[in-house]
Protein backbone atom coordinates (compact mmCIF):
# COMPACT_ATOMS: atom_id res chain seq x y z
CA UNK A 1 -10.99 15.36 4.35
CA UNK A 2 -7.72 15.15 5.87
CA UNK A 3 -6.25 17.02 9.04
CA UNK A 4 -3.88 19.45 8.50
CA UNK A 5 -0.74 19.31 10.52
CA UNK A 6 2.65 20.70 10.95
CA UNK A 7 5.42 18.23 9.06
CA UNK A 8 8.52 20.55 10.50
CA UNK A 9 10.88 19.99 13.11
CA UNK A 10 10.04 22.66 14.87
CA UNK A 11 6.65 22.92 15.91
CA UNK A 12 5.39 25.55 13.51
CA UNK A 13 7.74 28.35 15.18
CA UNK A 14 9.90 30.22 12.69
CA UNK A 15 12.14 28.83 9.76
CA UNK A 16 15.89 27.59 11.14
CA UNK A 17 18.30 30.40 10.46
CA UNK A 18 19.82 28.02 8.12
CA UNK A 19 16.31 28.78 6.07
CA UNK A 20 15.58 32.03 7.14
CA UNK A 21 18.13 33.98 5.27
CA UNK A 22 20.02 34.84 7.95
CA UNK A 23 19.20 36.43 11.28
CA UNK A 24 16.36 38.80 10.26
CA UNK A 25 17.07 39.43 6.65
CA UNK A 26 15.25 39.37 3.62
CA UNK A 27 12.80 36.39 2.99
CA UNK A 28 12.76 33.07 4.28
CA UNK A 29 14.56 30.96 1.44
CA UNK A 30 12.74 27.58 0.99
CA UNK A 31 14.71 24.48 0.60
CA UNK A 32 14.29 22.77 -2.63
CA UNK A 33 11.50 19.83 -2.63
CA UNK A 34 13.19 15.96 -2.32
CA UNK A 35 13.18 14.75 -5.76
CA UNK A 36 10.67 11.94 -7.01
CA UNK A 37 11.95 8.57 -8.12
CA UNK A 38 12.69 8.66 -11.44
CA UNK A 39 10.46 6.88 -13.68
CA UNK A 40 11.49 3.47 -14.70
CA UNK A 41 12.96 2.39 -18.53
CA UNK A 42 10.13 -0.10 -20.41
CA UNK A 43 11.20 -3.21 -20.18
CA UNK A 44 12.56 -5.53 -17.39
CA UNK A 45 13.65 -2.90 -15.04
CA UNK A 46 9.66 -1.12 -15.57
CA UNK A 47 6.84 -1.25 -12.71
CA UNK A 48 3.64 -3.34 -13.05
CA UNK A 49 0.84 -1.95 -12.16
CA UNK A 50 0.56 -4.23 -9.06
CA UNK A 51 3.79 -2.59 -7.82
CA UNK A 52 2.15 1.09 -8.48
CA UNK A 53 -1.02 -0.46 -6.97
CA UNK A 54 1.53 -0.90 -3.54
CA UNK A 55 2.85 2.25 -3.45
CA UNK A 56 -0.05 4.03 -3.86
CA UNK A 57 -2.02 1.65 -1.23
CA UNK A 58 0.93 2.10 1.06
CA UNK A 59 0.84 5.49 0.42
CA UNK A 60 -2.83 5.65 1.44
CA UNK A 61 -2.48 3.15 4.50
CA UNK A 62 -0.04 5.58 6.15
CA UNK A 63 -1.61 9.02 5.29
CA UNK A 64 -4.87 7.33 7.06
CA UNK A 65 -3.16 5.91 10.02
CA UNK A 66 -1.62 9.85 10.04
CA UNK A 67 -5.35 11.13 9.98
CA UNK A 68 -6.79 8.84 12.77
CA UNK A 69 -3.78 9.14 15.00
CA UNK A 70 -4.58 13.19 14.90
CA UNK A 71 -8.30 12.83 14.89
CA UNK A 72 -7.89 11.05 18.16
CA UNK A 73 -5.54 13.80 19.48
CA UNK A 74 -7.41 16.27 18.26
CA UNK A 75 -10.99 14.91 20.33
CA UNK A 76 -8.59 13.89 23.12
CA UNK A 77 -7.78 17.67 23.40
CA UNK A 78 -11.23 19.17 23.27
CA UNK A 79 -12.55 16.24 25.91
CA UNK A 80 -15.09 15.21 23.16
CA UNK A 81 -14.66 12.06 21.66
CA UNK A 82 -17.10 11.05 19.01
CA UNK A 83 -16.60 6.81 18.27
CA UNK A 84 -18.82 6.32 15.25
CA UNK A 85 -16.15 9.12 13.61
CA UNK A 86 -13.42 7.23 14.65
CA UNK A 87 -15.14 3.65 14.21
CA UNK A 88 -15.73 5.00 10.14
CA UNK A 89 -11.86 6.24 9.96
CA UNK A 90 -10.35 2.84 11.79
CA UNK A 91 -12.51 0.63 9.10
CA UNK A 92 -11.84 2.58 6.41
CA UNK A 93 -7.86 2.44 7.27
CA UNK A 94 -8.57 -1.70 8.03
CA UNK A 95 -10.15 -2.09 4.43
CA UNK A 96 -6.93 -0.22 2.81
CA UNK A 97 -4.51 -2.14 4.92
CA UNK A 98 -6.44 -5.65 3.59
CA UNK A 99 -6.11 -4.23 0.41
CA UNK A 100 -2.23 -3.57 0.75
CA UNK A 101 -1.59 -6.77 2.52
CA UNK A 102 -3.38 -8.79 -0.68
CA UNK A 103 -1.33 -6.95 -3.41
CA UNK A 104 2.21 -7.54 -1.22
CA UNK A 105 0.88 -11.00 -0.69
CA UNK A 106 0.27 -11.59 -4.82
CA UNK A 107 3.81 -9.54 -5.28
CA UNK A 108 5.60 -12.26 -3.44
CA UNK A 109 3.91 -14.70 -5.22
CA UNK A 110 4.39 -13.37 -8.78
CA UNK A 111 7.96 -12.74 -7.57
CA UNK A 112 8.52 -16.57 -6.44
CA UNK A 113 6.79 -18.12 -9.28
CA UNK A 114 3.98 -19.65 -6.60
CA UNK A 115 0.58 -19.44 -7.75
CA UNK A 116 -1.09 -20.87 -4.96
CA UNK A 117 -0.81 -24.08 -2.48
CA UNK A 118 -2.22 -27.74 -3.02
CA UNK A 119 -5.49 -28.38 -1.24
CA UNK A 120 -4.33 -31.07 0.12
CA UNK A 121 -1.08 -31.25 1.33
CA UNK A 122 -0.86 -27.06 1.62
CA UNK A 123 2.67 -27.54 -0.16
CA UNK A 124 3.28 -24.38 -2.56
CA UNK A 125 3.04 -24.65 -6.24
CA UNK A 126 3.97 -22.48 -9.33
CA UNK A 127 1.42 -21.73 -12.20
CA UNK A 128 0.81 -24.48 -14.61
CA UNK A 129 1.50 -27.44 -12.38
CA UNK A 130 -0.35 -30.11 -13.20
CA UNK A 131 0.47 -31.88 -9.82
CA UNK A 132 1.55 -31.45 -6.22
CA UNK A 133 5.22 -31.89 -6.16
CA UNK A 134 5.05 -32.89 -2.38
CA UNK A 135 1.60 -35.23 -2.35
CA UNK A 136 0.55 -36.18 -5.90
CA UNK A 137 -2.55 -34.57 -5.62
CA UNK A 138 -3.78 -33.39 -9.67
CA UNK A 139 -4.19 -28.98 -9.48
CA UNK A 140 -5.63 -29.09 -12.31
CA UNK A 141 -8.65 -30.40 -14.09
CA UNK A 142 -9.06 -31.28 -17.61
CA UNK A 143 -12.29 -29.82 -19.18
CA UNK A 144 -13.63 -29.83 -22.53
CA UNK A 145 -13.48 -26.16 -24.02
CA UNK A 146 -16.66 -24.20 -24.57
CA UNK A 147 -16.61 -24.77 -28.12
CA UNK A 148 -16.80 -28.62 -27.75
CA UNK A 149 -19.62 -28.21 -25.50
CA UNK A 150 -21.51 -26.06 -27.58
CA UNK A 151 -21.04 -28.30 -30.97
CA UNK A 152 -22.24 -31.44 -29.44
């Protein structure tokens, strides 16, 4: 349940007169919403669903930093602070913020090519290396497939 809050300028007082119409007539015109990004083409210029996965999570991450910012006011104001309510909101926003940190942190790496670093040296490596470029160390193991197993 979110708070509700005021997102103009002007602190909930009446429209500009740039919005209003004019001074005093007729109705308050609305100015037209910002438009959305437009969707991308399929192919290389398309989102993955990790990048949609970060927009929404960022999305999330700053609506819930919004919401505990103004639940804080909000029990600030009425000298009545409850800290399990705010404990629940700051771990919920921590968890979603993990969450965003981990999908940014795989973007970069599906974005440089690294899929991970050696155990041993901590040197970066790309997917499918065999061996650490900087140590020598092997990545990867060699094991029979399932199949072979199961036939002998």
């Amino acid at each position: 349940m979110g708070i509700l809050r005021d997102t103009s300028d002007n602190g909930g007082a009446q429209p500009p007169a740039s919005l209003a119409g004019g001074a005093g007539s007729g109705p308050a015109v609305i100015a037209p919403p910002i438009p959305e990004r437009p969707a991308a083409a399929s192919g290389a210029g398309a989102r993955t669903d990790l990048e949609r996965r970060r927009d929404a999570l960022a999305e999330q991450v700053t609506e819930l930093h919004w919401d505990l910012g103004g639940l804080a006011y909000e029990m600030a104001i009425r000298d009545h602070f409850r800290l399990d309510v705010l404990v629940r909101r700051a771990a919920l926003l921590q968890e979603r913020d993990a969450e965003l940190a981990e999908v940014e942190r795989l973007l970069r790496m599906e974005q440089d090519g690294v899929a991970g670093n050696c155990p041993s040296c901590a040197a970066p490596h790309s997917r499918g290396a065999l061996y650490c470029w900087q140590c020598g160390m092997t990545l990867m193991e060699r094991l029979p497939s399932s199949t072979a197993i199961a036939d002998q």
